[in-house]
N, C-alpha and C. Protein backbone atom coordinates (compact mmCIF):
# COMPACT_ATOMS: atom_id res chain seq x y z
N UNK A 1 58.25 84.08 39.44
CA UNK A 1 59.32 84.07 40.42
C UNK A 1 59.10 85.19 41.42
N UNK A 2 59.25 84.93 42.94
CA UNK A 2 58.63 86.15 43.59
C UNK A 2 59.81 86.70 44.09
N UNK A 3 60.07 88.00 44.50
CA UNK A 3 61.21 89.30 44.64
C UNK A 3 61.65 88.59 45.92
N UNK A 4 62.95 89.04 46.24
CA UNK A 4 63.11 89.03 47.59
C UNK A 4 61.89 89.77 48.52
N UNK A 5 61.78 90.69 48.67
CA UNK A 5 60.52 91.40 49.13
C UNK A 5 59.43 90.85 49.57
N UNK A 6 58.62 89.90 48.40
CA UNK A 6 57.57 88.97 48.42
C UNK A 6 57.97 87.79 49.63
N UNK A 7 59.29 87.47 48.83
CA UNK A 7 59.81 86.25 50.04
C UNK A 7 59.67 86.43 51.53
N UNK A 8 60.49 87.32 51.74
CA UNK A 8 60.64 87.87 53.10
C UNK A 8 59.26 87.91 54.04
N UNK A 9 58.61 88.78 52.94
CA UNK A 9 56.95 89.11 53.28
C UNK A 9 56.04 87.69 53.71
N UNK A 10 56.46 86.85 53.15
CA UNK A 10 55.72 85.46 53.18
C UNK A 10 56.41 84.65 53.78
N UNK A 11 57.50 84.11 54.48
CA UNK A 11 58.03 84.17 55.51
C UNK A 11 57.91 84.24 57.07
N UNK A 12 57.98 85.62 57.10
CA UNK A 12 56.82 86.80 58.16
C UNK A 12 55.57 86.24 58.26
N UNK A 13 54.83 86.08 57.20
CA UNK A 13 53.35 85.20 57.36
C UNK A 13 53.04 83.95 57.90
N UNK A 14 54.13 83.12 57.60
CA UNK A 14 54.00 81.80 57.92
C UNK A 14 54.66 81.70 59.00
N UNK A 15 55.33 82.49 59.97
CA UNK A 15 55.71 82.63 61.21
C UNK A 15 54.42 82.86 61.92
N UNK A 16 53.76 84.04 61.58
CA UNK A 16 52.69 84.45 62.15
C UNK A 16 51.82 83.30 62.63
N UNK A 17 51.10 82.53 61.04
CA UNK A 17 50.46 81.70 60.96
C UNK A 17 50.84 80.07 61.82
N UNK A 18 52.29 80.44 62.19
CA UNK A 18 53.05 79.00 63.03
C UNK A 18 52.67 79.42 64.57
N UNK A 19 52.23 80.79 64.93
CA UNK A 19 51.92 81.04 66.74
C UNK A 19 53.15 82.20 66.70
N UNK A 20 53.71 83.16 66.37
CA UNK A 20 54.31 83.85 66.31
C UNK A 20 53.83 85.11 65.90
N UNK A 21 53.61 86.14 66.54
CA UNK A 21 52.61 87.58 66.13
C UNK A 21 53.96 88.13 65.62
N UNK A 22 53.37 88.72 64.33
CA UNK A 22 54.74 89.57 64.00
C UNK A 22 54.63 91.17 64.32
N UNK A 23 55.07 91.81 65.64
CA UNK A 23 55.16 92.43 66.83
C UNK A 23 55.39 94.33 65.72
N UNK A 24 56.29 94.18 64.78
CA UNK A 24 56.71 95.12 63.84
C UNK A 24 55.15 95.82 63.04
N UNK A 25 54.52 94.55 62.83
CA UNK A 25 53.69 95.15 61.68
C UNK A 25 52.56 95.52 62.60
N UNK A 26 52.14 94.81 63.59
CA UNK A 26 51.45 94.77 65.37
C UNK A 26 51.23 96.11 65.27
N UNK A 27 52.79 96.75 65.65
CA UNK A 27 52.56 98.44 66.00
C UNK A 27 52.62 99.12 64.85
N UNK A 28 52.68 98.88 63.56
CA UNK A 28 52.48 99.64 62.45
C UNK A 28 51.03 100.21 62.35
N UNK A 29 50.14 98.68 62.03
CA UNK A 29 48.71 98.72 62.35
C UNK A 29 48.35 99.64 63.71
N UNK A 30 49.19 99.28 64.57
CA UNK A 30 48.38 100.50 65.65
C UNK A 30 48.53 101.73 65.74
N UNK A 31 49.79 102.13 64.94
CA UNK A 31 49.93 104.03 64.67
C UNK A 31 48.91 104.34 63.92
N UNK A 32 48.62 103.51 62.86
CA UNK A 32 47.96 104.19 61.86
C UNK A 32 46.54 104.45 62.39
N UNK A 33 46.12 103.14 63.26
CA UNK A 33 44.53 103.23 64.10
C UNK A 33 44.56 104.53 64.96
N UNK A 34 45.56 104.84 65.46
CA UNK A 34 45.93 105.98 66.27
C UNK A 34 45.75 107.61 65.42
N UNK A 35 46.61 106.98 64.40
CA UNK A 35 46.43 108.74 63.38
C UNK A 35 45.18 108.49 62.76
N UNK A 36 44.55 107.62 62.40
CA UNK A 36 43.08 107.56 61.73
C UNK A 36 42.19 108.35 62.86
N UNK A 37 41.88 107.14 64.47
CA UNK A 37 41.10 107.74 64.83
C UNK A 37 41.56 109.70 65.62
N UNK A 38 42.96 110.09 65.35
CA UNK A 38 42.63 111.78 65.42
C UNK A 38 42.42 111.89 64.97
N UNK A 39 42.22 111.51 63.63
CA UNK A 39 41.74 112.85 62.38
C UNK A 39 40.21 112.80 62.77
N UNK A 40 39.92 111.44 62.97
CA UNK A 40 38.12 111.59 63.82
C UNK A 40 38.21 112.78 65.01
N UNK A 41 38.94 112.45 65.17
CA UNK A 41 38.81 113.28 66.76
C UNK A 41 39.25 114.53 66.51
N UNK A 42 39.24 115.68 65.31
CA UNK A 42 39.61 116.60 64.86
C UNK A 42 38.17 116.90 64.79
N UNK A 43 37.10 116.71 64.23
CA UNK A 43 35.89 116.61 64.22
C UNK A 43 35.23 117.65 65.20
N UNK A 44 35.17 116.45 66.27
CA UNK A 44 34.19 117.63 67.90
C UNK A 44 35.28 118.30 68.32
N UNK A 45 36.31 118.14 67.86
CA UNK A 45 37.19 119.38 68.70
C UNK A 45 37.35 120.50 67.48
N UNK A 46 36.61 120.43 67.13
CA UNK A 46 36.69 122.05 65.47
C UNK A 46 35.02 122.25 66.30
N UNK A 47 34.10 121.81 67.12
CA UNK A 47 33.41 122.26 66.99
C UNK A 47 32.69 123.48 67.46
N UNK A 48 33.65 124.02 68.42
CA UNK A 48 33.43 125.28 69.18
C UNK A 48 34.03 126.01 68.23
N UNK A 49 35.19 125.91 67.35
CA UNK A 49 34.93 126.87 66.54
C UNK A 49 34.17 126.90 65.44
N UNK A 50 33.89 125.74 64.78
CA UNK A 50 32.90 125.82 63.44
C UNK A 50 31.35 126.53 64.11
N UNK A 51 31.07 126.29 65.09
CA UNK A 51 30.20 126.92 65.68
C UNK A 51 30.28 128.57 65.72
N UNK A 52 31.72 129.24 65.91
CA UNK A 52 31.38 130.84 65.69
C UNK A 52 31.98 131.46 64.27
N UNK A 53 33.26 130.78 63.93
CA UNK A 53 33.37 131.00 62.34
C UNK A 53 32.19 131.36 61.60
N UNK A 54 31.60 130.33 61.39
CA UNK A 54 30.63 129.93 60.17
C UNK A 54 29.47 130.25 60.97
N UNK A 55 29.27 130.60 62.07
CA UNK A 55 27.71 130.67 62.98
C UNK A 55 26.96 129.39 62.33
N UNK A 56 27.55 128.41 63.36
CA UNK A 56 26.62 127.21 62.94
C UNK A 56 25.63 126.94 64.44
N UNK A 57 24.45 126.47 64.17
CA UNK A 57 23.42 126.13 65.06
C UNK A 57 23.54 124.96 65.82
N UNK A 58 23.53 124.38 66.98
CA UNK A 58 23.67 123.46 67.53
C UNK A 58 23.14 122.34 66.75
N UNK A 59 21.59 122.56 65.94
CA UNK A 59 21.51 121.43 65.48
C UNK A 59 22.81 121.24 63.82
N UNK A 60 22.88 122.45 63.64
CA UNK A 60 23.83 121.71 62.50
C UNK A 60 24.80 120.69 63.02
N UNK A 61 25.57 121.50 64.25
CA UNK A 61 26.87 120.91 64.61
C UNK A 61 26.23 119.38 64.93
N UNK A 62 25.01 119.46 65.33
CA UNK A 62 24.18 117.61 65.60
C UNK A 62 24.48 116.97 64.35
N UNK A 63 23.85 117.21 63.26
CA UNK A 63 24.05 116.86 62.05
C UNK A 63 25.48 116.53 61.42
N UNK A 64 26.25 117.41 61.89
CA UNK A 64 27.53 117.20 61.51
C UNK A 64 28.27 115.71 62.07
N UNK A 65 28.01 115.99 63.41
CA UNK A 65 28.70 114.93 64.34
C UNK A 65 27.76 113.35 63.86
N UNK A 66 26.09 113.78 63.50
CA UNK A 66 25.61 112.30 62.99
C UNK A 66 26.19 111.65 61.26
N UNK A 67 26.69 112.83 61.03
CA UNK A 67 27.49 112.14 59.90
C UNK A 67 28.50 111.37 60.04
N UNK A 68 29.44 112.50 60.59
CA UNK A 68 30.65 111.76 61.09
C UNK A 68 30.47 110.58 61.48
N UNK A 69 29.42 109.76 62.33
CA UNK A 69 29.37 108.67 62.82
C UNK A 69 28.81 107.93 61.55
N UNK A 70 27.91 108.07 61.40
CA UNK A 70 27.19 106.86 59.95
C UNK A 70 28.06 106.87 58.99
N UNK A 71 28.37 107.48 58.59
CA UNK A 71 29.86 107.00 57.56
C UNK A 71 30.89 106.08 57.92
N UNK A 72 31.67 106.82 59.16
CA UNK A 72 32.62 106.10 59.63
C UNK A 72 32.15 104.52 60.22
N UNK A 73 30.86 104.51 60.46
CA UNK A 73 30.41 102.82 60.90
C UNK A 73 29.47 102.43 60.29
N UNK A 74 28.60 102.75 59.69
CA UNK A 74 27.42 102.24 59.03
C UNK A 74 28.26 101.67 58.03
N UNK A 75 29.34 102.72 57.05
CA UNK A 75 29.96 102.13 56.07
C UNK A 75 31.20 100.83 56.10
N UNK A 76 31.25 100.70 57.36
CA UNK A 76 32.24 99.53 57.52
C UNK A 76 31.90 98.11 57.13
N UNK A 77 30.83 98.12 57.88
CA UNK A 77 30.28 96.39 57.33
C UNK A 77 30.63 95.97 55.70
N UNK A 78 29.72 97.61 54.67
CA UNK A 78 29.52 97.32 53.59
C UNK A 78 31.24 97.23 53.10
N UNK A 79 32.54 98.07 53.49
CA UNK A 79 33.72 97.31 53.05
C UNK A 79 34.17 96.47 53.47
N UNK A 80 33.52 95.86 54.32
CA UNK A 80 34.20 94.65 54.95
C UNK A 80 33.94 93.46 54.01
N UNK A 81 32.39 93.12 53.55
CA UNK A 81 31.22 92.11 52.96
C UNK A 81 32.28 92.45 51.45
N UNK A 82 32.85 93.83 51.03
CA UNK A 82 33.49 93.59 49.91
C UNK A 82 35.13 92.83 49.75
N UNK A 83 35.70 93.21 51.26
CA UNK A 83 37.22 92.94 51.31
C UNK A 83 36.85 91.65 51.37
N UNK A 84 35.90 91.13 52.02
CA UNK A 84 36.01 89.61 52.06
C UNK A 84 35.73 89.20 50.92
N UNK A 85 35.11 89.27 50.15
CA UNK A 85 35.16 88.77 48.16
C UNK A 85 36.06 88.95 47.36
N UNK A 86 36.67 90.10 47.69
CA UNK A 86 38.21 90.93 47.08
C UNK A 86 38.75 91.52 48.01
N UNK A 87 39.57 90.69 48.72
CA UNK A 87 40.67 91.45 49.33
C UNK A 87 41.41 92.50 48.91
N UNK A 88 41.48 93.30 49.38
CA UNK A 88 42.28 94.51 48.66
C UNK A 88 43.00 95.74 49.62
N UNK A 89 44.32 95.03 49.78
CA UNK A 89 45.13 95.67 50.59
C UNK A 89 45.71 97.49 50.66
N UNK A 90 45.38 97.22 49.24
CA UNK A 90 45.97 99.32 48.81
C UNK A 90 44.38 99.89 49.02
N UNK A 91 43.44 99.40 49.34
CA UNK A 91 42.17 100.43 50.05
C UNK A 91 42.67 100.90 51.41
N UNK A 92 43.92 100.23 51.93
CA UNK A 92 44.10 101.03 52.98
C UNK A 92 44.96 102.36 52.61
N UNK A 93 45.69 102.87 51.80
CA UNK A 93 46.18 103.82 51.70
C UNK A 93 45.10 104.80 50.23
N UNK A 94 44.23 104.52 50.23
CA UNK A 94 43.05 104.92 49.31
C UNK A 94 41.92 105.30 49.79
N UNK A 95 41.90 104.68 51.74
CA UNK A 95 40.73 105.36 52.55
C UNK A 95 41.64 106.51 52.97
N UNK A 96 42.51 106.14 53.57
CA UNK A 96 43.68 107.44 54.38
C UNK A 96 43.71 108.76 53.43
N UNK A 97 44.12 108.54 52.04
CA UNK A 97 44.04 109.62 51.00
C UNK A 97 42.55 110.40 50.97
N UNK A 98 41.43 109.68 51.43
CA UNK A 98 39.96 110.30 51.44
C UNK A 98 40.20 110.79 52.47
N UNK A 99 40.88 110.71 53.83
CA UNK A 99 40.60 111.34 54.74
C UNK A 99 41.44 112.53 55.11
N UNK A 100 42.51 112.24 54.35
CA UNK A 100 43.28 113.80 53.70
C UNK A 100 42.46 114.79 53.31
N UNK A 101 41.76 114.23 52.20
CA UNK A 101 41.26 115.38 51.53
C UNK A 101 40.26 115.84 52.03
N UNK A 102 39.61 115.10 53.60
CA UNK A 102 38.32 115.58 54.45
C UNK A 102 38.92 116.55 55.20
N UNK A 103 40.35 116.51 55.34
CA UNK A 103 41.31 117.37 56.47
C UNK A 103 41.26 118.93 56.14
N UNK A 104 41.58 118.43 54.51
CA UNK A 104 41.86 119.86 53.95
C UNK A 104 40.33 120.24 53.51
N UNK A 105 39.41 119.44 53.12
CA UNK A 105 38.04 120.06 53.09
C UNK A 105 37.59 121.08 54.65
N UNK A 106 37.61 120.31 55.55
CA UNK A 106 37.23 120.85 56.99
C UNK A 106 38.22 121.77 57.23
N UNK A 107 38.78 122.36 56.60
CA UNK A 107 39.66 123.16 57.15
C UNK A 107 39.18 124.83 55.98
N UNK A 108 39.38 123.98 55.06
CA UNK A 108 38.70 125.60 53.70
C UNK A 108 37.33 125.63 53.81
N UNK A 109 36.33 125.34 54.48
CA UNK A 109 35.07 125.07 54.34
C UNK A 109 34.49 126.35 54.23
N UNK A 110 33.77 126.83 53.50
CA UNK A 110 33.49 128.40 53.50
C UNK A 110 31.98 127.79 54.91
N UNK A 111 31.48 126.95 54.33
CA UNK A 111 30.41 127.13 55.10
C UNK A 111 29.76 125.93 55.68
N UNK A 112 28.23 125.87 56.25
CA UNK A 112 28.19 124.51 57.18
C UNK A 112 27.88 123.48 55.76
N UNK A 113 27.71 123.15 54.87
CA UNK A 113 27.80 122.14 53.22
C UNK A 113 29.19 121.84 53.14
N UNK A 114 29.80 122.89 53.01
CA UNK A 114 31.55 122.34 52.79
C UNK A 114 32.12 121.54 53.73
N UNK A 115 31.38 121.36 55.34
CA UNK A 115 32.31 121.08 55.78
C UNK A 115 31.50 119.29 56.37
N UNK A 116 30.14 119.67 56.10
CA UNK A 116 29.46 118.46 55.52
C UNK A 116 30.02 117.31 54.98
N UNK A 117 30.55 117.72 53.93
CA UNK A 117 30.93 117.03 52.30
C UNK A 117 32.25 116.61 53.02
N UNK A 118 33.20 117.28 53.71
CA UNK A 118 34.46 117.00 54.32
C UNK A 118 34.85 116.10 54.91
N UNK A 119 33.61 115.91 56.09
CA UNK A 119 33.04 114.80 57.52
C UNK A 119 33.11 113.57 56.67
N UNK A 120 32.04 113.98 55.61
CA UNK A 120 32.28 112.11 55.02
C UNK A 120 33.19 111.57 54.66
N UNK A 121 33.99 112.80 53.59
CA UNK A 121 35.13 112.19 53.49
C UNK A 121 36.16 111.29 54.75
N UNK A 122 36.04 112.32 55.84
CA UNK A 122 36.80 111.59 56.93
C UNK A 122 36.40 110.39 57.48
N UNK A 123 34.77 110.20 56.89
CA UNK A 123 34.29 109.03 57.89
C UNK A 123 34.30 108.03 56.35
N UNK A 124 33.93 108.30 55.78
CA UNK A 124 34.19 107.18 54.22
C UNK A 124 35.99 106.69 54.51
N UNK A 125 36.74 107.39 54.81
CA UNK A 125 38.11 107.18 54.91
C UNK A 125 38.65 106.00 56.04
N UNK A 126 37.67 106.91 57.46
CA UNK A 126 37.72 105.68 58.74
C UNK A 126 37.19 103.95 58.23
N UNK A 127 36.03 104.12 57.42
CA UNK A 127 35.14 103.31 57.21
C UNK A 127 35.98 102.11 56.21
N UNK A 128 37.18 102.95 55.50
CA UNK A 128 37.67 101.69 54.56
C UNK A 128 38.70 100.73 55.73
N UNK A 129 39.43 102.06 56.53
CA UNK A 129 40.78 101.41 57.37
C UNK A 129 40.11 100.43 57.92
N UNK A 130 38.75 100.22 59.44
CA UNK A 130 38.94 99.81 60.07
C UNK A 130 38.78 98.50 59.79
N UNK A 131 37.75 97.92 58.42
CA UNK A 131 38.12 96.26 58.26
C UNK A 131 39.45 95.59 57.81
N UNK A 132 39.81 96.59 57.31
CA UNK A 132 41.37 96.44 56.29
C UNK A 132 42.58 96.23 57.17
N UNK A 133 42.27 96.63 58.30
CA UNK A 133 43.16 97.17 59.04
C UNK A 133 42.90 96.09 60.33
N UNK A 134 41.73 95.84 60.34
CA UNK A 134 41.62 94.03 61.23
C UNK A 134 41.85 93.05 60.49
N UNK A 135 41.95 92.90 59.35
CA UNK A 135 42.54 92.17 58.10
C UNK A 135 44.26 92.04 58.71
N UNK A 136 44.62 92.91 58.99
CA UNK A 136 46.08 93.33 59.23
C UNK A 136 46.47 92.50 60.51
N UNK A 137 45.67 92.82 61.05
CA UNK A 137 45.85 92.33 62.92
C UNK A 137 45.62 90.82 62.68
N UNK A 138 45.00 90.45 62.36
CA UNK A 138 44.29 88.94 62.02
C UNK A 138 45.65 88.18 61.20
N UNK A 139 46.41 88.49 60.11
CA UNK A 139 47.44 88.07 59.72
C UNK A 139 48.78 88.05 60.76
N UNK A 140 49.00 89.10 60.82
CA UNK A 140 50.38 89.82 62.25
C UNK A 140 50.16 88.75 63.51
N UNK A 141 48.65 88.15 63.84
CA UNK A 141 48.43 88.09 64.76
C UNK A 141 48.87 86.29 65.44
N UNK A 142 49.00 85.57 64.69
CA UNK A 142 49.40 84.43 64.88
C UNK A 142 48.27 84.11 65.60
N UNK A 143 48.93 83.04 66.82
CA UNK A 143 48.10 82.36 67.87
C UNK A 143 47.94 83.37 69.16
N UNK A 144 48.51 84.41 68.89
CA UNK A 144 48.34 85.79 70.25
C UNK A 144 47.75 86.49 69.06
N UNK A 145 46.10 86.67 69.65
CA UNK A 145 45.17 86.84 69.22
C UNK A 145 44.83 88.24 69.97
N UNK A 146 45.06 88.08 70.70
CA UNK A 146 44.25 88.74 72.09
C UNK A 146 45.11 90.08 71.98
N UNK A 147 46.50 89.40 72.32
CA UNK A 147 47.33 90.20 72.84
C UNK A 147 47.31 91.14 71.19
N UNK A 148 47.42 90.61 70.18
CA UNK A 148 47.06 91.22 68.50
C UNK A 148 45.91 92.99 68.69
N UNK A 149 44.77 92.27 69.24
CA UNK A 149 43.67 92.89 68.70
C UNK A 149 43.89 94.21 70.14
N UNK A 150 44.16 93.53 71.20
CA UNK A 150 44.26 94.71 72.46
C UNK A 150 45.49 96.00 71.89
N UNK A 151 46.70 95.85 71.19
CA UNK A 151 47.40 96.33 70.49
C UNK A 151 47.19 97.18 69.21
N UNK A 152 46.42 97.19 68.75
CA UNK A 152 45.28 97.42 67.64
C UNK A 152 44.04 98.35 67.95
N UNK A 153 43.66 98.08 69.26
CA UNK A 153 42.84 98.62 69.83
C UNK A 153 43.68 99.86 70.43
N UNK A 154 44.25 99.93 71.17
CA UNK A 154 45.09 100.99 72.06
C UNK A 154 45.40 102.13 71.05
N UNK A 155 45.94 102.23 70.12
CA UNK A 155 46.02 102.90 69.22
C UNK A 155 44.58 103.42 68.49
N UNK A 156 43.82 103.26 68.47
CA UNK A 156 42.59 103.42 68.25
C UNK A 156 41.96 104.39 69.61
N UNK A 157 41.75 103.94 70.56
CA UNK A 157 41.60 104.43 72.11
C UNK A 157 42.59 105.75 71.82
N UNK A 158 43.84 105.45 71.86
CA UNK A 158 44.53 107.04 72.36
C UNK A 158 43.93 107.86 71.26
N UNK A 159 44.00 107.92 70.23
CA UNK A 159 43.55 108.34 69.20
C UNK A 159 42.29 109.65 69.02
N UNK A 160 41.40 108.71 69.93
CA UNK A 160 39.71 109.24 70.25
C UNK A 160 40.10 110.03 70.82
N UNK A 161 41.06 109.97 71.83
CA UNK A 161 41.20 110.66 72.80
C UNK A 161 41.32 111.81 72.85
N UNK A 162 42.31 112.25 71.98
CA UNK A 162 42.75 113.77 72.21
C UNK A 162 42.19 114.51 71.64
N UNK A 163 41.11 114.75 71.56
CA UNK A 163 40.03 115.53 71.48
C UNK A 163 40.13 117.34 71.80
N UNK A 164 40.18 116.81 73.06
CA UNK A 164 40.37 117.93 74.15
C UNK A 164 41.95 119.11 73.97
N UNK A 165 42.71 118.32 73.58
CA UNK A 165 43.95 118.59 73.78
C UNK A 165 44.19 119.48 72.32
N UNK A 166 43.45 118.57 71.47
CA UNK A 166 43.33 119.59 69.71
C UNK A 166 43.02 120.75 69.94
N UNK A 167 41.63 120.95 70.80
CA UNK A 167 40.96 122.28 71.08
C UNK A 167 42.22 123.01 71.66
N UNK A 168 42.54 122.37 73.04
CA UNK A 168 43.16 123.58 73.27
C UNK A 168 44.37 123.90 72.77
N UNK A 169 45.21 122.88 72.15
CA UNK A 169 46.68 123.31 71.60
C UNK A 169 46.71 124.25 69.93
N UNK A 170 45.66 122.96 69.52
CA UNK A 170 45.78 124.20 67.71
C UNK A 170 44.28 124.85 67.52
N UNK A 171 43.43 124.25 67.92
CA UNK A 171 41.98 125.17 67.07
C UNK A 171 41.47 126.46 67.81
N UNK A 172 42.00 126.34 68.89
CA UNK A 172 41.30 127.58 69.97
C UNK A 172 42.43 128.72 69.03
N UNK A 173 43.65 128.21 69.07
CA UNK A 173 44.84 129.71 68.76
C UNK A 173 44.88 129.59 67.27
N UNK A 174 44.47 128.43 66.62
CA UNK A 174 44.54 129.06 64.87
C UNK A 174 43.28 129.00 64.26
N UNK A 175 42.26 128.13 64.73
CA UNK A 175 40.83 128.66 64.32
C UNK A 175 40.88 127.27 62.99
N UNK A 176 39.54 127.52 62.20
CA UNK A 176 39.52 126.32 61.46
C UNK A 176 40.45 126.16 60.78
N UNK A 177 41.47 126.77 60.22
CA UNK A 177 42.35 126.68 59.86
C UNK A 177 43.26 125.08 59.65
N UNK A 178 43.66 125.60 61.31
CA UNK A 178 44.49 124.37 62.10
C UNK A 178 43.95 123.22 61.99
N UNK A 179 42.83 122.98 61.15
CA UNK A 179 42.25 121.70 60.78
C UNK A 179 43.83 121.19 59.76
N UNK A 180 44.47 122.11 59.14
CA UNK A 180 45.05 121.09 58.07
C UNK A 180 46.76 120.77 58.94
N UNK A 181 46.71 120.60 60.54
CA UNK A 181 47.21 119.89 60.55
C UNK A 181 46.78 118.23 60.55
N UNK A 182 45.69 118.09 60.26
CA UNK A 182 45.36 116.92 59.89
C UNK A 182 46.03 115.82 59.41
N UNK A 183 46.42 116.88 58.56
CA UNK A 183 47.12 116.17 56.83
C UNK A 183 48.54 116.16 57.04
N UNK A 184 48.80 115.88 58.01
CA UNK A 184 50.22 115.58 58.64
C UNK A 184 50.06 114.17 58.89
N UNK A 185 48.77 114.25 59.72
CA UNK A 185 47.96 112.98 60.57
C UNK A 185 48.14 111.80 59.41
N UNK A 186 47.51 112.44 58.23
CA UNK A 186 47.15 111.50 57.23
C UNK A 186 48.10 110.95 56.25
N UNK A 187 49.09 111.88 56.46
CA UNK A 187 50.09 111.88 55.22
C UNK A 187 51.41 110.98 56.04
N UNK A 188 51.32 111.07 56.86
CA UNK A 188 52.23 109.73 58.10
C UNK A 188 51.37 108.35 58.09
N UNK A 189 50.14 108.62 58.08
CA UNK A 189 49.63 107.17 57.74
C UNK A 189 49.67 106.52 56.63
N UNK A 190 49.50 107.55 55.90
CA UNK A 190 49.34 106.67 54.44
C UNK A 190 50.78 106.59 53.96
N UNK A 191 52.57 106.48 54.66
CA UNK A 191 53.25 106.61 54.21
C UNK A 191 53.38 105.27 55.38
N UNK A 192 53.01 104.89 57.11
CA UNK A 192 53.10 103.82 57.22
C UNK A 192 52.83 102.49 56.62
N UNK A 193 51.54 102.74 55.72
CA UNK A 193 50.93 101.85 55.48
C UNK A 193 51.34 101.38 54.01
N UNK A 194 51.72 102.12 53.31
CA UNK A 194 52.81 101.75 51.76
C UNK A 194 53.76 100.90 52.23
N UNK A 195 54.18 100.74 53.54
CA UNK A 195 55.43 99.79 53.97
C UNK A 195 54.42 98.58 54.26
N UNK A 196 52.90 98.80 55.28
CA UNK A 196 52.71 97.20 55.22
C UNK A 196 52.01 96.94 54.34
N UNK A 197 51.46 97.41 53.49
CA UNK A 197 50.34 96.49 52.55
C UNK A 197 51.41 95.51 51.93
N UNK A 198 52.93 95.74 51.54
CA UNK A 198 53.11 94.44 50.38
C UNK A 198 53.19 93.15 51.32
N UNK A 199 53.33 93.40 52.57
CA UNK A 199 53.62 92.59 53.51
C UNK A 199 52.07 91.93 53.68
């Protein structure tokens, strides 16, 4: 017998699935693409200071930033090839929790290894959301497809963005530190996303 909850939830789906985008869960999916990709974007903006903290070398900070990327996308395909065999909706609040703990890694990092080990976490974390999370858009999305994925996207876009704005508002005046406002970032996502996975 399924809960009210379930009902409701399936309901919502078969609206979707009738040409009806369900507009609620639309922008849920797009905060969270939004707080995922800052915590990326916490990354090159720590990097003028991980650079005099820790006296890191340009090529480390290279190394750093080529992690950040091969994790966060190399590893997507491989959860995607798995969500599609086993769907599995709570990997979205199980990548977000990895990228917590990359927040608070990059932030205690004594040195350029710690903060190594951190990056992946953040990009192993990006790497579970973003199929899981087009999984999301693809359901929400009914027969407005377009209008789904551009919505989805935007949140993702602003996201990258503020880069610039990290540096100068928290890392220039608190130093690596101010990495763990991150985990604000992360701890709002992974508290959006407990509301849509039953959905």
């Amino acid at each position: 017998m399924s809960t009210p909850t379930a009902a409701g939830a399936g309901v919502q789906r078969a609206g979707a699935a009738a040409g009806k985008a369900v507009i609620p869960v639309l922008l849920a999916i797009s905060l969270v693409h939004f707080l995922n990709d800052t915590m990326q974007a916490v990354v090159p903006a720590l990097y003028p200071v991980l650079e005099e903290t820790l006296s890191l070398s340009y090529a480390q900070i290279g190394w750093i930033a080529f992690t950040l990327n091969m994790t966060s996308s190399v590893m997507q395909p491989v959860v995607g090839l798995y969500s599609d065999r086993r769907p599995s909706p709570y990997m979205l609040p199980v990548g977000m929790a990895m990228s917590l703990l990359g927040m608070i890694g990059i932030a205690l990092a004594p040195n350029y290894w710690g903060v190594l080990l951190a990056v992946v976490f953040i990009g192993i974390g990006s790497a579970v959301f973003h199929p899981e999370g087009s999984r999301v858009v693809f359901f929400a999305a009914g027969g407005q497809r377009g209008l789904a994925q551009s919505v989805y996207q935007v949140g993702g876009n602003a996201g990258g963005s503020l880069a610039p704005i990290l540096t100068i508002l928290i890392f220039l005046p608190l130093g690596q530190i101010g990495a763990l406002w991150g985990t604000a970032f992360a701890g709002a996502a992974i508290a959006v996303l407990l509301a849509v996975v039953p959905w």
